[in-house]
Structures are given as structure tokens and as C-alpha cells.
Protein backbone atom coordinates (compact mmCIF):
# COMPACT_ATOMS: atom_id res chain seq x y z
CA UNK A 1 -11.28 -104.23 -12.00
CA UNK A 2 -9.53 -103.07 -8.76
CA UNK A 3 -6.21 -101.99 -11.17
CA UNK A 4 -8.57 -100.37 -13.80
CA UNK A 5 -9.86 -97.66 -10.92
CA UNK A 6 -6.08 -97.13 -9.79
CA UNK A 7 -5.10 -96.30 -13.05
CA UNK A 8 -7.65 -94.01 -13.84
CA UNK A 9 -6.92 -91.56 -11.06
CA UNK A 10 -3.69 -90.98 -11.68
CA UNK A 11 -4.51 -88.27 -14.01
CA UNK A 12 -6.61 -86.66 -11.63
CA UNK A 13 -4.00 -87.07 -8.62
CA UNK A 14 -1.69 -85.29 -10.94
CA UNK A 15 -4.28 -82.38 -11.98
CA UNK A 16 -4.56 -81.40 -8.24
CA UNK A 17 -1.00 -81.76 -7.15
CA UNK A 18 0.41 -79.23 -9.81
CA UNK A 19 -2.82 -77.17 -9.38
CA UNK A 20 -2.15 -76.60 -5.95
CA UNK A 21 0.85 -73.80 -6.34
CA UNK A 22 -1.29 -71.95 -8.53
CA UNK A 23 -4.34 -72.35 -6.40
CA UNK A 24 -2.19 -71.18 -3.86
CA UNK A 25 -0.73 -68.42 -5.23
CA UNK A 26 -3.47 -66.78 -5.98
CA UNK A 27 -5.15 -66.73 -2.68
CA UNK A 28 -1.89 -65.41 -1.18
CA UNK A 29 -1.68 -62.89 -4.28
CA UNK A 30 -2.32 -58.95 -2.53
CA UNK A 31 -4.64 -57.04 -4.66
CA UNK A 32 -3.06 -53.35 -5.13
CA UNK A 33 -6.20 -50.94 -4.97
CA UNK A 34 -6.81 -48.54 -7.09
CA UNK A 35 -5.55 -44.98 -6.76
CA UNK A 36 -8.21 -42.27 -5.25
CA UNK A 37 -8.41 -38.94 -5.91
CA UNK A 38 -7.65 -36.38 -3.16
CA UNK A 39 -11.02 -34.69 -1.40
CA UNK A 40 -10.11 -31.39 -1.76
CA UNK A 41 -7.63 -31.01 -4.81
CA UNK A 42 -5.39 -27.49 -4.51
CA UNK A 43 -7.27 -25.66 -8.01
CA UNK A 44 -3.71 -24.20 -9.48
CA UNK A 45 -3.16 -20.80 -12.06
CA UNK A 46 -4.28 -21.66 -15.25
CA UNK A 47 -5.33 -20.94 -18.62
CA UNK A 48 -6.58 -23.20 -21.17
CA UNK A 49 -7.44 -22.36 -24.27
CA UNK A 50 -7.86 -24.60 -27.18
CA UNK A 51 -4.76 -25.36 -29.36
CA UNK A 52 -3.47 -22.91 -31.22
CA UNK A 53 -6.28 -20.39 -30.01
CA UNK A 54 -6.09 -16.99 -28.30
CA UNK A 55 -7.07 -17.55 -24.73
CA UNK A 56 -9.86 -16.14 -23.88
CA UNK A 57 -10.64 -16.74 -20.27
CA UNK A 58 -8.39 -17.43 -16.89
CA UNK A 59 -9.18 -19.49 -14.09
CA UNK A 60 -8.31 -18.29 -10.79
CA UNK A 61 -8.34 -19.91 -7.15
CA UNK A 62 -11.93 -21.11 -5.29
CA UNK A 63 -12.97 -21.55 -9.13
CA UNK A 64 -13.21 -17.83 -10.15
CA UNK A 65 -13.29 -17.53 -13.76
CA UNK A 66 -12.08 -13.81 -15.36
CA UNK A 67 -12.46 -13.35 -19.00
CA UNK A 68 -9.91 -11.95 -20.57
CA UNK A 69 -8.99 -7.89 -21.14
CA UNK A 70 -11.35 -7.40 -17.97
CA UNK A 71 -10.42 -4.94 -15.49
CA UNK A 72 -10.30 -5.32 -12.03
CA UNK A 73 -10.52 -2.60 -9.37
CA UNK A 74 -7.69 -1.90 -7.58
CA UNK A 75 -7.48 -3.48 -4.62
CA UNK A 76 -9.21 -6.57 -6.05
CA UNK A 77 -9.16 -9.82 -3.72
CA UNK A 78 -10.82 -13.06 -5.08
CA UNK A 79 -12.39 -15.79 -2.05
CA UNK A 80 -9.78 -17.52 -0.16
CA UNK A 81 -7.52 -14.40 -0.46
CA UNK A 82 -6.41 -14.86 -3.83
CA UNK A 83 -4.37 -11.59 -5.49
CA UNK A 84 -5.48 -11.85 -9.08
CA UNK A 85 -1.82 -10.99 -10.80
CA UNK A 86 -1.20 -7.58 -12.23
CA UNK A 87 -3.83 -6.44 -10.35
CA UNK A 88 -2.89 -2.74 -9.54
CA UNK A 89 -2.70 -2.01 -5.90
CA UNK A 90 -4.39 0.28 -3.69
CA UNK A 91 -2.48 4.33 -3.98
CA UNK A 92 -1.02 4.68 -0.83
CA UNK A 93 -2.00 7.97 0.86
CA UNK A 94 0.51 10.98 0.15
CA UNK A 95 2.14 13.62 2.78
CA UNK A 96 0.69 16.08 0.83
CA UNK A 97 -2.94 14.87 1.01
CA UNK A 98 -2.42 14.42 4.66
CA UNK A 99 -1.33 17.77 5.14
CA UNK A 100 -4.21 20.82 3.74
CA UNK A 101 -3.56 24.63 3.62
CA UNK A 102 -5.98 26.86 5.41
CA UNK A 103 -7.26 29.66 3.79
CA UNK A 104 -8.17 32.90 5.44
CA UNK A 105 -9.15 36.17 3.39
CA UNK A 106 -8.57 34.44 0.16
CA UNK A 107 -4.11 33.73 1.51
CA UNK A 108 -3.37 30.01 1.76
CA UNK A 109 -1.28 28.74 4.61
CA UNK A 110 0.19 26.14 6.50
CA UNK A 111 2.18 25.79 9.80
CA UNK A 112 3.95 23.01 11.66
CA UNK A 113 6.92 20.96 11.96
CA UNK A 114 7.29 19.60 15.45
CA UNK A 115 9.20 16.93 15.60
CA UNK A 116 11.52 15.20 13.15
CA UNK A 117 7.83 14.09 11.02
CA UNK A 118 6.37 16.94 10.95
CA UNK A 119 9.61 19.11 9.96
CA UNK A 120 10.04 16.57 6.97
CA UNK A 121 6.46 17.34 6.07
CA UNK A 122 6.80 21.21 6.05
CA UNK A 123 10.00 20.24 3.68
CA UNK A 124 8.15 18.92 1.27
CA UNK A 125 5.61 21.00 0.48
CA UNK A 126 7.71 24.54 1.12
CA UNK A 127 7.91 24.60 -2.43
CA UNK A 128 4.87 24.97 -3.18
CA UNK A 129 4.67 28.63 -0.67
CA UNK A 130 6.40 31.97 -1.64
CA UNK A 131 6.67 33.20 1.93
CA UNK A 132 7.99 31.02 4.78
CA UNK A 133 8.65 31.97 8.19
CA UNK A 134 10.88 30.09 11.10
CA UNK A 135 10.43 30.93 14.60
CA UNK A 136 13.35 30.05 16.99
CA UNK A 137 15.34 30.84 20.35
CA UNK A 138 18.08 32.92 19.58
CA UNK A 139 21.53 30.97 20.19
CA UNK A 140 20.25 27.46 21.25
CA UNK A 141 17.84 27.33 17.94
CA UNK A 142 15.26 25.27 20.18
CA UNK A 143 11.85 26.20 17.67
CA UNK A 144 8.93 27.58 19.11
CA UNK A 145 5.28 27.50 18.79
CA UNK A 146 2.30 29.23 19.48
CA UNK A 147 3.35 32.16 17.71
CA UNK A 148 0.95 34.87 16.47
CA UNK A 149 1.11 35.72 12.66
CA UNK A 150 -0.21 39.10 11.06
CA UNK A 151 0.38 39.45 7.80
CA UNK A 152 -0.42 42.99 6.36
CA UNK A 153 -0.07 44.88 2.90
CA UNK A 154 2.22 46.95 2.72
CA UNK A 155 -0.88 49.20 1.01
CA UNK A 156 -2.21 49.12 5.09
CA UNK A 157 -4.77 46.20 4.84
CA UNK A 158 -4.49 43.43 7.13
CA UNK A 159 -4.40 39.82 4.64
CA UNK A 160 -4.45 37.14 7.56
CA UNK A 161 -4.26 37.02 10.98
CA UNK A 162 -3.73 33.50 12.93
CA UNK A 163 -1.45 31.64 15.13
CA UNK A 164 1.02 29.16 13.86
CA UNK A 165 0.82 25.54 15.55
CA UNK A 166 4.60 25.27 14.94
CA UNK A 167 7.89 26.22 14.38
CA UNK A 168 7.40 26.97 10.46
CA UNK A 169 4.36 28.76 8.88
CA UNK A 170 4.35 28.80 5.55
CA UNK A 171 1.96 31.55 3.11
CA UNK A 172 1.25 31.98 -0.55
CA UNK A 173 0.93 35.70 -1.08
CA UNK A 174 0.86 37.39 -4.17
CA UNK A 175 3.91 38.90 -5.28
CA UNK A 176 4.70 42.53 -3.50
CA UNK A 177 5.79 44.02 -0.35
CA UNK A 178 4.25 43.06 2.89
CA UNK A 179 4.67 43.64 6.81
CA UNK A 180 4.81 40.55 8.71
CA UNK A 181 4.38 41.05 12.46
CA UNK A 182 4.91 37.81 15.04
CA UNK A 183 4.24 37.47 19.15
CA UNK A 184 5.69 34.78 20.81
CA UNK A 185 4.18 35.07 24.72
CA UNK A 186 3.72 39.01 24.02
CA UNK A 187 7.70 39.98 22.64
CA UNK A 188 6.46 41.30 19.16
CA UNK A 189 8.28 42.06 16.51
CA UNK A 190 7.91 43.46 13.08
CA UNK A 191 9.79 42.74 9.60
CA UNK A 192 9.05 43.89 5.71
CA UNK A 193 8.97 41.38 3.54
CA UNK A 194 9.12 41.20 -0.57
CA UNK A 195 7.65 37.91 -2.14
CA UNK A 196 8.93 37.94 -5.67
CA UNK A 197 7.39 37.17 -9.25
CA UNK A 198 9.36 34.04 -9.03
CA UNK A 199 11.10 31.83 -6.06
CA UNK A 200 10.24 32.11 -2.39
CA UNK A 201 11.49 34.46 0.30
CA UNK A 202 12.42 32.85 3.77
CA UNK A 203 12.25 35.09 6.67
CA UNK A 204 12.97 33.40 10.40
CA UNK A 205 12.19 35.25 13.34
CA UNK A 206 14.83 34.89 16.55
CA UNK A 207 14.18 35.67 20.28
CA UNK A 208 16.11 35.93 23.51
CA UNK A 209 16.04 32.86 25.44
């Protein structure tokens, strides 16, 4: 009887002791976790259409969705700062804009150019004046201001009467004869003047220093 229970856990003795690796193994085994997704994904450019079909909307930045052919504004800025692309820009403001001709008794004009700007400015909108005067120091060339400007017809009629606030004083007159008369700190002088059909005439004005 005693040999009879020996013998009949043998088996079992054997069960355990080749279980035990694989018991063991797998209690030592490290479980890899699964992968998470980030919080706050980064939402890239994209368009997606169906396949094979014309796409017909875009998806832009913070979730902005544009459908297609739409115009934007220039200037356009989507949340978070986003440019849409091909978005025209703002027009930058012009010299020409910045600068506006006066108009007294019905003659434009414009005077200026002090200082390396403002002489660039007068230079690119003399074209656009038939009649442009210079006032200067004779022999150093230093340009003055403050210069009175009367502009008469020749016909006796006084057209415009001002002072220049620089150096250059531009006038669109129509074409004719004229008498242009300056005072720089009370030394006057006096000069006839043609403006033709087509061009510009440029008269400067010089005094002693």
C-alpha cells in the first residue's frame, strides 16, 4: 500500500517541476502598454477629398474649415495666427498717397524736399507737375525754405499765392506764359515762365549767401 501512494505521485511531482519555468516566466514576463495618443495633437495642412473626387473643402489650423473657391480678405489671419496660403496681403501704403497736392484758386501744388526722404519724394511725383521751382544759395547750393510763391498770369491775374515748406515747389498750370515772383527773408525776385502743351519747365531760383 505504502509503494502504491509513492508511485502515484510521481506524475504529479513531475507536472509541477516542469511547470515551474513556465509559471515563472510568466510572472517575470513585462507587459508592454499600449501606445496613447498625444493630448494636444499639432492639426497639420490638409485636404481630403474622397478618391478620385474634386476637393471641395480645406482644413486649416485650430480646425478652421474653408470651402473651396472662397475668398478671403486681404489681410486674412485664422486663430492661433495661421496665414491661410495665397492669401493676398495687405497694399502697402504708397509715397504718393502719403504725399497730397494743395489746391488754391483751382492750381494744384506741392512743396518740400528736406532731407534726403523728402527730396526722393518730390522726385517721384515731379512728373506728374508742369512747373517746378528750386530755391537755393547761390555757390554753396545749401536749399532753402520758407520761400514765398506768387504765381501770376501773364494776362495780370494773380493764380496762387503761398509759401513753399521746402526747397522744391512744384505747380500744375495750364499751358501759357506766367510770372513767377519768390521772397526768401524779403530779397524778391521775379522770372517769366512758359509751361508748354507737353513736358515740364524747371525754373530754380539762386540767392547770395
Amino acid at each position: 500500500m505504502r509503494v502504491k501512494m509513492t508511485m502515484s505521485l510521481v506524475p504529479l511531482l513531475a507536472i509541477c517541476v516542469y511547470a515551474s519555468p513556465l509559471c515563472a516566466q510568466s510572472s517575470t514576463e513585462q507587459v508592454t502598454p499600449e501606445p496613447r495618443r498625444a493630448e494636444n495633437p499639432t492639426t497639420q495642412w490638409a485636404i481630403a477629398p474622397e478618391p478620385g473626387a474634386v476637393p471641395s473643402a480645406t482644413l486649416y489650423p485650430e480646425g478652421t474649415v474653408l470651402q473651396q473657391d472662397t475668398l478671403l480678405p486681404a489681410g486674412t489671419v485664422f486663430p492661433g495666427g495661421a496665414i491661410p496660403p495665397g492669401t493676398p496681403s495687405a497694399p502697402a501704403p504708397t509715397t504718393e498717397s502719403a504725399m497730397q497736392a494743395d489746391v488754391a484758386s483751382g492750381v494744384p501744388y506741392i512743396s518740400g524736399g528736406v532731407g534726403l526722404s523728402g527730396r526722393d519724394e518730390m522726385n517721384e511725383i515731379k512728373s506728374k507737375f508742369n512747373l517746378r521751382l528750386l530755391f537755393a544759395v547761390q555757390g554753396s547750393g545749401v536749399y532753402l525754405a520758407d520761400v514765398k510763391v506768387k504765381i501770376d498770369d501773364a494776362a495780370g491775374p494773380t493764380l496762387l499765392s503761398v509759401v513753399s515748406q521746402g526747397p522744391w515747389f512744384y505747380a500744375n498750370l495750364t499751358p501759357g506764359r506766367y510770372v513767377v515772383t519768390v521772397d526768401n527773408a524779403g530779397q524778391t525776385q521775379t522770372k517769366e515762365v512758359t509751361v508748354p502743351a507737353n513736358g515740364a519747365v524747371d525754373q530754380p531760383f539762386y540767392w547770395a549767401d
